[in-house]
Protein backbone atom coordinates (compact mmCIF):
# COMPACT_ATOMS: atom_id res chain seq x y z
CA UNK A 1 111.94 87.07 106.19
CA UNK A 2 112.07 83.45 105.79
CA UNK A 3 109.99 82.98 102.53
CA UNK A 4 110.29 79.11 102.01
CA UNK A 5 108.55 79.08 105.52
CA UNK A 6 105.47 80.46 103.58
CA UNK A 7 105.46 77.54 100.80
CA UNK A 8 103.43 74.90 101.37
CA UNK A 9 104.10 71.29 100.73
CA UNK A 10 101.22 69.64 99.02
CA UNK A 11 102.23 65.91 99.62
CA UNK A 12 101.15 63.51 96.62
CA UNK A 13 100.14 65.79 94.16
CA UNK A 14 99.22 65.65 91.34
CA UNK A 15 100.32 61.83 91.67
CA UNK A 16 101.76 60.12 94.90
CA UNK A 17 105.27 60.55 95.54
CA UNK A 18 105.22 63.99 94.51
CA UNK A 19 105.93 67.00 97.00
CA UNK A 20 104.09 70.03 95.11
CA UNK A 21 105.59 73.37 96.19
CA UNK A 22 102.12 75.95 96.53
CA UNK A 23 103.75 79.54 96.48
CA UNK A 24 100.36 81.20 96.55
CA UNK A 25 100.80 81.09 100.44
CA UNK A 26 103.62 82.86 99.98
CA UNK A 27 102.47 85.68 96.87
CA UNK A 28 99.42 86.42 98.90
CA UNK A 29 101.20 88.22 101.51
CA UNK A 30 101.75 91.78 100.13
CA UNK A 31 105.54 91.77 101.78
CA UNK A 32 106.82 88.27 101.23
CA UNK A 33 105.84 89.01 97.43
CA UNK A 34 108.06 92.12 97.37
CA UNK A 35 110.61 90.86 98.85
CA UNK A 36 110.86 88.21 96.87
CA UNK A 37 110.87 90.39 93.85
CA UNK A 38 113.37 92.43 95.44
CA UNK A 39 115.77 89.97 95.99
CA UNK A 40 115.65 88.96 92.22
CA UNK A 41 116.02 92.19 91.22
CA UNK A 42 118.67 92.71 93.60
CA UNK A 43 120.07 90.11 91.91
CA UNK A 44 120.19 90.55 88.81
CA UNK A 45 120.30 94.64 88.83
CA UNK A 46 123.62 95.35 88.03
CA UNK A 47 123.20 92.93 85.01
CA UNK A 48 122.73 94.11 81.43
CA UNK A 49 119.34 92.75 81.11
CA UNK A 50 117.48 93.67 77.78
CA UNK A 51 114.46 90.99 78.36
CA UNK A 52 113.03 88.67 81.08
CA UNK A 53 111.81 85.54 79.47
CA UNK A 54 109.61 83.75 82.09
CA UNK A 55 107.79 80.09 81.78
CA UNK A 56 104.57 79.12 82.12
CA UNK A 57 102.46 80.90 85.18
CA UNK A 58 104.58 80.86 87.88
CA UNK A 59 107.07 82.24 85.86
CA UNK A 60 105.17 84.57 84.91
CA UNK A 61 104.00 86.13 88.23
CA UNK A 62 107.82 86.61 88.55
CA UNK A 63 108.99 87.49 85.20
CA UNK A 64 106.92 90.57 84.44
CA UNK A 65 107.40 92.72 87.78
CA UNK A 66 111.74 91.65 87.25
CA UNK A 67 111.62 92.89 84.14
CA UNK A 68 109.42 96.11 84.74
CA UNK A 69 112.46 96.58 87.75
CA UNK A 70 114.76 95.82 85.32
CA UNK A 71 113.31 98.36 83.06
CA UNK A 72 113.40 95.45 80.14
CA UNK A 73 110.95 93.79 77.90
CA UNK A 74 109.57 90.35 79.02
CA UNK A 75 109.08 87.38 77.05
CA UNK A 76 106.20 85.23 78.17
């Protein structure tokens, strides 16, 4: 699955010349979200990962189902 095919560019925002990535075209669709969770985790699984520390929201959809994969604690 392509998943940057299910980001949408949001020319000019929040000020002109800005291209504002919206991934909640992309999070809304039950498998594009798991699969992009399971390529992080994939990623990162045979790491020795104690915590996930995410920023700010988007992070944060991302952060806390890695680190529940990961089985480690997550840092907001």
């Amino acid at each position: 699955m392509n998943l940057a095919k299910l980001i949408r560019d949001v020319p000019d925002f929040p000020v002109k010349g800005v291209l504002f990535k919206d991934i909640t075209t992309m999070i809304k669709d039950p498998d594009a979200f798991q699969e992009a969770i399971d390529g992080l985790v994939d990623r990162y699984i045979d790491q020795d990962i104690d915590l996930v520390a995410a920023i700010e929201s988007r992070g944060f959809i991302f952060g806390a189902p890695l680190a529940y994969e990961l089985e480690a604690g997550f840092v907001p």
